[in-house]
C-alpha atoms as a PDB file:
ATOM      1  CA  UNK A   1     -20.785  49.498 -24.536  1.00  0.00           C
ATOM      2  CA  UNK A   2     -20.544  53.602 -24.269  1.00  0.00           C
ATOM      3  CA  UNK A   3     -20.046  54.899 -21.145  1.00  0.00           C
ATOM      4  CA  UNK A   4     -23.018  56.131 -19.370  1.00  0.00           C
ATOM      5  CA  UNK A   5     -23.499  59.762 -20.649  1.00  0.00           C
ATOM      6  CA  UNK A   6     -26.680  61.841 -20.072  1.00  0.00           C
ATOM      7  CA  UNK A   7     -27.663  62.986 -23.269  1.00  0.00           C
ATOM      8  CA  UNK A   8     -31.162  64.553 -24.420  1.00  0.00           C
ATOM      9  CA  UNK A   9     -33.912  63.084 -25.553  1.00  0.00           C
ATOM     10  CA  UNK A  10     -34.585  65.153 -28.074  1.00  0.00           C
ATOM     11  CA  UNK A  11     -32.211  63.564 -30.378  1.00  0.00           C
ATOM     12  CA  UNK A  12     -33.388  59.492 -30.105  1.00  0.00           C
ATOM     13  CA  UNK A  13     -35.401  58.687 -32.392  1.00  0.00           C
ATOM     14  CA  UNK A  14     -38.899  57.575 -31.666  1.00  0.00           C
ATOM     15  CA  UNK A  15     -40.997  54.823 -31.868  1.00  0.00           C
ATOM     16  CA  UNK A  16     -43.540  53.916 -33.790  1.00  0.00           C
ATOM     17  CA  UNK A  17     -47.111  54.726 -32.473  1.00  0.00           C
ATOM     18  CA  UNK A  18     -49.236  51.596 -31.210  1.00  0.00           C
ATOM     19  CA  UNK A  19     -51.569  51.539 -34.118  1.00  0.00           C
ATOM     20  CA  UNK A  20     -48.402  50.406 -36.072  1.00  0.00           C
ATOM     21  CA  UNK A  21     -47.238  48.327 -33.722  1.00  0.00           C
ATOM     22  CA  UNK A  22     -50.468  46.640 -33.538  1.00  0.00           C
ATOM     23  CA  UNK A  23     -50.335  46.096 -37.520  1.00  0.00           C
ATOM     24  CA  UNK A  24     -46.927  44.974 -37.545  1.00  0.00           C
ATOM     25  CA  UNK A  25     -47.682  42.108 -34.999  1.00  0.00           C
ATOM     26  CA  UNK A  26     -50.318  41.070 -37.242  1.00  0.00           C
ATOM     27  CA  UNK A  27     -48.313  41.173 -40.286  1.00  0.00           C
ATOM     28  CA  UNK A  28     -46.082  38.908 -38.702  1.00  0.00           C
ATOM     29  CA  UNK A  29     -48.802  36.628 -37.395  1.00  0.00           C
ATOM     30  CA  UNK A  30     -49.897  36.531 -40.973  1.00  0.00           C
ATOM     31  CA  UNK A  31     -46.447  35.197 -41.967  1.00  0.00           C
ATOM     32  CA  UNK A  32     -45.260  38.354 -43.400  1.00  0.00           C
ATOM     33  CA  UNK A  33     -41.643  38.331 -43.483  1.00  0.00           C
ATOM     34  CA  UNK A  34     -40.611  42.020 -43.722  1.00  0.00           C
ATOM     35  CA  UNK A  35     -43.010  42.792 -40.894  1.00  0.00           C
ATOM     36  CA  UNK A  36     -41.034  40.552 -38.921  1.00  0.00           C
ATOM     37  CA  UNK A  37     -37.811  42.241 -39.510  1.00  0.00           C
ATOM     38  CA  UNK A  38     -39.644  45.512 -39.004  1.00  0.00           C
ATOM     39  CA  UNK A  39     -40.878  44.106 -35.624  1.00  0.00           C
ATOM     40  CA  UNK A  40     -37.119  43.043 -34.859  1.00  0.00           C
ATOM     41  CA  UNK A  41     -35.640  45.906 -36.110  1.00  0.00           C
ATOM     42  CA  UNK A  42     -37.964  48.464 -33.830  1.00  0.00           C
ATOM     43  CA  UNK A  43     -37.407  46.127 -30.487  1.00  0.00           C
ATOM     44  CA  UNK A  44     -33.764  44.846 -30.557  1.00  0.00           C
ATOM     45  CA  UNK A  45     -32.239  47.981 -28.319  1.00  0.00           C
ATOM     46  CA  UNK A  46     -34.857  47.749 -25.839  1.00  0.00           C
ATOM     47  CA  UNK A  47     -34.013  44.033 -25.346  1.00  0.00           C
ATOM     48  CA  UNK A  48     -30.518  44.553 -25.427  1.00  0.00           C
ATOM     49  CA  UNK A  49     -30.711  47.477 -23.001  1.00  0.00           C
ATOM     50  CA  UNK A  50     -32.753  45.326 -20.744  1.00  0.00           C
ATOM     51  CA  UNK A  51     -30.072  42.390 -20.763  1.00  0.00           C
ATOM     52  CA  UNK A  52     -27.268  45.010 -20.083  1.00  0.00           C
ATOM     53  CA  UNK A  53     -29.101  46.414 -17.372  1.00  0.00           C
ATOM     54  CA  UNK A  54     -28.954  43.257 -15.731  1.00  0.00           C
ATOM     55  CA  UNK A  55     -24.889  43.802 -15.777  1.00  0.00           C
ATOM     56  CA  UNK A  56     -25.142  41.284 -17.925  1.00  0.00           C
ATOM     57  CA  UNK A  57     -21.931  40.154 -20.602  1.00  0.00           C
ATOM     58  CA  UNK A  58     -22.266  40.815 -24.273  1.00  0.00           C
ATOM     59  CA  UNK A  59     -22.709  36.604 -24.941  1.00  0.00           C
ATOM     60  CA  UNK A  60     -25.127  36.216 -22.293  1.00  0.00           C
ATOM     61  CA  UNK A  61     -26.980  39.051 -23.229  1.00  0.00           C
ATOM     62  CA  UNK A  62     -27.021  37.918 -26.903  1.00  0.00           C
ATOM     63  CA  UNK A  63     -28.146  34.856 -25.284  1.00  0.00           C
ATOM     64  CA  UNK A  64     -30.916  36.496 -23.691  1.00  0.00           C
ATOM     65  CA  UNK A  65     -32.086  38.412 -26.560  1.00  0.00           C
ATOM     66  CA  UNK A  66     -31.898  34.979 -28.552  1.00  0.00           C
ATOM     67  CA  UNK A  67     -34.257  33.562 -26.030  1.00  0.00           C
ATOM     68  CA  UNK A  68     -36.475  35.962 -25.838  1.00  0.00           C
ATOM     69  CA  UNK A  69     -37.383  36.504 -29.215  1.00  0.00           C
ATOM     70  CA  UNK A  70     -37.893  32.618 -29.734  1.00  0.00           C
ATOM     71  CA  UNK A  71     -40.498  33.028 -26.865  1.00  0.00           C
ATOM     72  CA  UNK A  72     -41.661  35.840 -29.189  1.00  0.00           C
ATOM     73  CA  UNK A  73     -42.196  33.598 -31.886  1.00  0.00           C
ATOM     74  CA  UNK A  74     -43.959  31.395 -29.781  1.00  0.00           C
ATOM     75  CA  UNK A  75     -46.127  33.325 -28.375  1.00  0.00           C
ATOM     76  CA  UNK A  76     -47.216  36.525 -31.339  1.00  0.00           C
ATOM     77  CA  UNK A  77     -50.410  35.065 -31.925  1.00  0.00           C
ATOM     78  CA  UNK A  78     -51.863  34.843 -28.489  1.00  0.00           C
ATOM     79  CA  UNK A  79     -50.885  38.209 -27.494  1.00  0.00           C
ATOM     80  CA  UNK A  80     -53.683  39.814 -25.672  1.00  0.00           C
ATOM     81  CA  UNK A  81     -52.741  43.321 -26.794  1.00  0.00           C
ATOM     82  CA  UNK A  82     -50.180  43.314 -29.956  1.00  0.00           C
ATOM     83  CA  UNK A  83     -50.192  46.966 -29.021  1.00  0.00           C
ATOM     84  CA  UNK A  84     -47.689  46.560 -26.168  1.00  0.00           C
ATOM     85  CA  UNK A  85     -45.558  44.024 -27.541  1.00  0.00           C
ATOM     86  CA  UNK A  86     -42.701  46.064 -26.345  1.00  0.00           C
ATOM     87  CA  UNK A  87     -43.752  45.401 -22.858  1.00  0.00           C
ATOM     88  CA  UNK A  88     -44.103  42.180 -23.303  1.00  0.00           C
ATOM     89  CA  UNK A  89     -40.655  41.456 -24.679  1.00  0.00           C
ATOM     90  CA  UNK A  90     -39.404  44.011 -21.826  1.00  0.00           C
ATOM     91  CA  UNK A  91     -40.587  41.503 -19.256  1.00  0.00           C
ATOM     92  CA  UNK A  92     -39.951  38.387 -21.056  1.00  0.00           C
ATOM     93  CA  UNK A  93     -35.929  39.953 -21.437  1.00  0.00           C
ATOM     94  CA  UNK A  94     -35.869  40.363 -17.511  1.00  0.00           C
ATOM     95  CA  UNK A  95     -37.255  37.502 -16.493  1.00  0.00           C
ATOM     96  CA  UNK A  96     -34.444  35.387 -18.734  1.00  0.00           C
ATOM     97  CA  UNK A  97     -31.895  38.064 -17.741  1.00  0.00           C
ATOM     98  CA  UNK A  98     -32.422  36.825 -14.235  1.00  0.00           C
ATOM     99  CA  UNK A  99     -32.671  33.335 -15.178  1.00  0.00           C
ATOM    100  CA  UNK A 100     -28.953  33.608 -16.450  1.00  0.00           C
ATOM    101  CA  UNK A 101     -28.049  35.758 -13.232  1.00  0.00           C
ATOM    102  CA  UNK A 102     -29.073  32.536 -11.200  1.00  0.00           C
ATOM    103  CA  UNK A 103     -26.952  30.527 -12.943  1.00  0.00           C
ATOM    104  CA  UNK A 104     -23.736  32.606 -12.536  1.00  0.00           C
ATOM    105  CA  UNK A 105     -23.135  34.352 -15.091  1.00  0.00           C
ATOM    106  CA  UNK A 106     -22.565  37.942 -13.957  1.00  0.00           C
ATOM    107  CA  UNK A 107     -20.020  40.328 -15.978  1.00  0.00           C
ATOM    108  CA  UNK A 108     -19.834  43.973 -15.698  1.00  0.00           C
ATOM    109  CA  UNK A 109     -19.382  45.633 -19.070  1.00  0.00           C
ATOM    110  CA  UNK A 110     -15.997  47.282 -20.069  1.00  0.00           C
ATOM    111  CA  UNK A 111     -15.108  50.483 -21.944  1.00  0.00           C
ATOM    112  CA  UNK A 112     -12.423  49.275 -23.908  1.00  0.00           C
ATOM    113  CA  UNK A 113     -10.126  51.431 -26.312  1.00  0.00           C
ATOM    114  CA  UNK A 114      -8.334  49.974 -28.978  1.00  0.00           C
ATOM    115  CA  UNK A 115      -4.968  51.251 -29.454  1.00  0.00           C
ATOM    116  CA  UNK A 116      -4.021  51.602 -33.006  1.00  0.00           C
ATOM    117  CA  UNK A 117      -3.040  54.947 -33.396  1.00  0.00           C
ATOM    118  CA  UNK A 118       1.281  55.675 -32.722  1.00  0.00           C
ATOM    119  CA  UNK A 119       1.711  56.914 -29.973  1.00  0.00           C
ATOM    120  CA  UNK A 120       2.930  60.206 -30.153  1.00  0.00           C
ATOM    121  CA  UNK A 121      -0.283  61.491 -32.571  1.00  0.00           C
ATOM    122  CA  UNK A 122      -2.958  64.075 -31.133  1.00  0.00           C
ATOM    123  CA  UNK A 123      -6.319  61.126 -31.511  1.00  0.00           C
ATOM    124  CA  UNK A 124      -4.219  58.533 -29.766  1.00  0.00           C
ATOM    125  CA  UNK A 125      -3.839  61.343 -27.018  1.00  0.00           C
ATOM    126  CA  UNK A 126      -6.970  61.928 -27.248  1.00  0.00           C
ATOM    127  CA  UNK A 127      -8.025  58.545 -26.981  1.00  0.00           C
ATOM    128  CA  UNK A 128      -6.484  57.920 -23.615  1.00  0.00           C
ATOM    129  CA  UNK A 129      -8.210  61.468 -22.413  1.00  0.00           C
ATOM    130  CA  UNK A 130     -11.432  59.824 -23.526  1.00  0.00           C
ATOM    131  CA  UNK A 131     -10.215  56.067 -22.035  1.00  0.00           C
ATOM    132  CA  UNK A 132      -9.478  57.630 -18.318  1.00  0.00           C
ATOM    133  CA  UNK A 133     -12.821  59.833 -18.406  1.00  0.00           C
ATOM    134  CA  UNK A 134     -14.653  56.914 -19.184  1.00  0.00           C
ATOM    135  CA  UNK A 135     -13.007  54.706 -16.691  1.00  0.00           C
ATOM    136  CA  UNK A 136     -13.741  57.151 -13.949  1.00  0.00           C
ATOM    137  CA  UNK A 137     -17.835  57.845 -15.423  1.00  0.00           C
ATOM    138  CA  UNK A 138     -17.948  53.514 -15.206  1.00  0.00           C
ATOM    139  CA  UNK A 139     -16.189  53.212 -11.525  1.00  0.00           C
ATOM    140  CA  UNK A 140     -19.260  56.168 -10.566  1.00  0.00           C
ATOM    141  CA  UNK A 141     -21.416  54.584 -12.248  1.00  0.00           C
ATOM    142  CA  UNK A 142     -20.596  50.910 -10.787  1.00  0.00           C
ATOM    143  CA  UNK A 143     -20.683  52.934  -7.541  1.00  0.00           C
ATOM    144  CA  UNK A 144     -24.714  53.199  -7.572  1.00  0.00           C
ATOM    145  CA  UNK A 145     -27.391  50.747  -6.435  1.00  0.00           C
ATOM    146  CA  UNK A 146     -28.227  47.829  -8.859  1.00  0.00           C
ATOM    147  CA  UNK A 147     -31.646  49.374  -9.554  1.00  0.00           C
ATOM    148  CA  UNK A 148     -30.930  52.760 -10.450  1.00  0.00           C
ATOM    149  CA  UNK A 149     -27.994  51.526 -13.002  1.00  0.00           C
ATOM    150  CA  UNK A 150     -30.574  49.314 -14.656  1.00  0.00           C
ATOM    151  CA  UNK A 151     -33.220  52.360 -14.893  1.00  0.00           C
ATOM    152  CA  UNK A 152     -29.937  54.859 -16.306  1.00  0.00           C
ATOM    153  CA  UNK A 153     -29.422  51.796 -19.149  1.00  0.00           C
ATOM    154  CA  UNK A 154     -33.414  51.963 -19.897  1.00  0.00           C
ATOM    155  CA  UNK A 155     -33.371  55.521 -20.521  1.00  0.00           C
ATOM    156  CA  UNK A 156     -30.136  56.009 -22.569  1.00  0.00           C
ATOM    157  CA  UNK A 157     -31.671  53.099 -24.906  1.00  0.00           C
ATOM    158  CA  UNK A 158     -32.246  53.787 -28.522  1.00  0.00           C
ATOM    159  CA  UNK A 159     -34.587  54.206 -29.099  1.00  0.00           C
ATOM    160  CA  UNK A 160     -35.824  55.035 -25.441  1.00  0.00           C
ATOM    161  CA  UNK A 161     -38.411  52.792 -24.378  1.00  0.00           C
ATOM    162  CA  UNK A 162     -41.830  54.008 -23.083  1.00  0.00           C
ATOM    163  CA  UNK A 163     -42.552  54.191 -19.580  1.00  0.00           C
ATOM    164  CA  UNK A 164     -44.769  51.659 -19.672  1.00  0.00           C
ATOM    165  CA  UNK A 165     -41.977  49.183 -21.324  1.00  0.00           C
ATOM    166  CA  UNK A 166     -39.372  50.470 -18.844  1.00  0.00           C
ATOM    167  CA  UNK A 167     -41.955  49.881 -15.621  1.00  0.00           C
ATOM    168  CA  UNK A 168     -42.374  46.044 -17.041  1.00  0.00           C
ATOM    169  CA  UNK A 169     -38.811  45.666 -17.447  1.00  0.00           C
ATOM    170  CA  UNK A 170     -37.733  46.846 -14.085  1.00  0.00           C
ATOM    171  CA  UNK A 171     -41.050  46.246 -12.254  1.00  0.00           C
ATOM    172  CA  UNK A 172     -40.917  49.573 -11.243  1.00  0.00           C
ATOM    173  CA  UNK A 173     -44.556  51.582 -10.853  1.00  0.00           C
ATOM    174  CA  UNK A 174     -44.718  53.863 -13.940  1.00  0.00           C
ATOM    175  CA  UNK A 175     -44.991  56.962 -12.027  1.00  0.00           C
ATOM    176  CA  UNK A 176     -41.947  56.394  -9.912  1.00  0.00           C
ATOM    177  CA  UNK A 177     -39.884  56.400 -12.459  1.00  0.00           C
ATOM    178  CA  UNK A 178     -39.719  59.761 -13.205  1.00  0.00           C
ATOM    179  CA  UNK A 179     -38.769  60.357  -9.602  1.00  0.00           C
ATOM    180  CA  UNK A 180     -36.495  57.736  -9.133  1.00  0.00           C
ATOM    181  CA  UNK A 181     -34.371  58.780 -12.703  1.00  0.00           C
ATOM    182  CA  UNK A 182     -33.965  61.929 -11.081  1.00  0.00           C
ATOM    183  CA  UNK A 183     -32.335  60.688  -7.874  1.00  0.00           C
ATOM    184  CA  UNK A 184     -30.258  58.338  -9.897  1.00  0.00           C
ATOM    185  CA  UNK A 185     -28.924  61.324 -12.368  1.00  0.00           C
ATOM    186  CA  UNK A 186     -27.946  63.374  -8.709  1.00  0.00           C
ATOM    187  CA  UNK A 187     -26.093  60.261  -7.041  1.00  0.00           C
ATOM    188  CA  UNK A 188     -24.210  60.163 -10.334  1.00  0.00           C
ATOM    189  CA  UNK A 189     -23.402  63.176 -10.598  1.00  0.00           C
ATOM    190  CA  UNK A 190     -22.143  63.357  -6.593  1.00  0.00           C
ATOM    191  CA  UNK A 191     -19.924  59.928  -7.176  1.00  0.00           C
ATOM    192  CA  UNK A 192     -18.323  61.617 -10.500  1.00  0.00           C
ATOM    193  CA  UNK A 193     -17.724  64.375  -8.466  1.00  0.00           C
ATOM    194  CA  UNK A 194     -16.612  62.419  -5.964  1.00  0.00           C
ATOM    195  CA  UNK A 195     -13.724  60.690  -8.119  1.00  0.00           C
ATOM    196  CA  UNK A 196     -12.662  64.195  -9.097  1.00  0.00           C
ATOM    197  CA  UNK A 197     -14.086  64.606 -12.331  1.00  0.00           C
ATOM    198  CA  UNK A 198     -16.615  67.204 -13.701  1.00  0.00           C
ATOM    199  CA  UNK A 199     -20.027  66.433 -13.783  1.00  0.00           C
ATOM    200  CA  UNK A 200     -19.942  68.289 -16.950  1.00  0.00           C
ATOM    201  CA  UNK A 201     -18.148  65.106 -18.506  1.00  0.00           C
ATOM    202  CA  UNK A 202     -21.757  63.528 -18.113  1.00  0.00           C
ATOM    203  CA  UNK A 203     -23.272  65.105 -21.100  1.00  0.00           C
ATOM    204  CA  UNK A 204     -19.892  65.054 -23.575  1.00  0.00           C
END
């Protein structure tokens, strides 16, 4: 998992419009293979990013993507608007997200470094510059309230989600989002402060 970095949106790539969502679905209703890989292939971030904003570990989130692309499966060819399919498997990711949160399973994601450089080289120095930064940008960043770490995950997704997606995921109004981002991007940038490190190290 990277550490939680601000970068623009400029550079994510986008998704694809609704008219080709809406032909993929029915591709893949059709039986059409590639179109389901297609279909996969555009969604997977967003419901990864939605089990990781649920603090979620790496197995139980894989778990939680499993599950909700079965329901996927089961459920393509009564969707009542193929068009926001993303939405749908936004929603269907948090509700299963918190399904595994009642049951326990709560791990908070780690920015490990491997160490496999010798020691006394300049990238395993610079390694351990990156390791402490990132340390300090996850203790802020564990430092805010549950909601607003779960909206910074959204919106660092790649690609980034829609509103619309991220206001099913998070069932968060659509135009507070905007709004509430905002806040969240200050408070982070007062806690990285805080531990003594530039907020400048938030878009590295």
């Amino acid at each position: 998992m990277p550490s939680p970095t601000l970068r623009s949106s400029r550079h994510r790539r986008a998704g694809r419009p609704p008219r080709e969502v809406t032909a993929l679905v029915e591709r893949a209703v059709a039986g059409d293979e590639r179109a389901w890989r297609e279909l996969v292939a555009e969604f997977e971030n967003l419901v990864w990013a939605v089990a990781r904003s649920h603090r979620l570990s790496d197995a139980d989130a894989a778990e939680v993507s499993q599950t909700t692309w079965t329901h996927l499966v089961e459920h393509l060819a009564r969707l009542h608007d193929p068009a926001r399919v993303g939405a749908w498997l936004a929603t269907t990711a948090r509700r299963e997200s918190l399904r595994v949160l009642r049951h326990g399973a709560r791990v908070m994601p780690s920015a490990d470094v491997t160490h496999d450089q010798p020691a006394d080289t300049p990238a395993y120095a610079a390694a351990l510059i990156a390791e402490e930064r990132d340390a300090v940008l996850w203790q802020a960043f564990a430092s805010l309230r549950e909601r607003d770490r779960a909206l910074l995950r959204m919106l660092v997704a790649d690609p980034r989600p829609s509103y619309e997606t991220i206001g099913a995921a998070l069932d968060m109004p659509i135009g507070s989002i905007g709004p509430t981002s905002a806040r969240a991007l200050t408070r982070l940038r007062h806690a990285v402060e805080a531990l003594g490190l530039s907020a400048d190290a938030l878009t590295d």
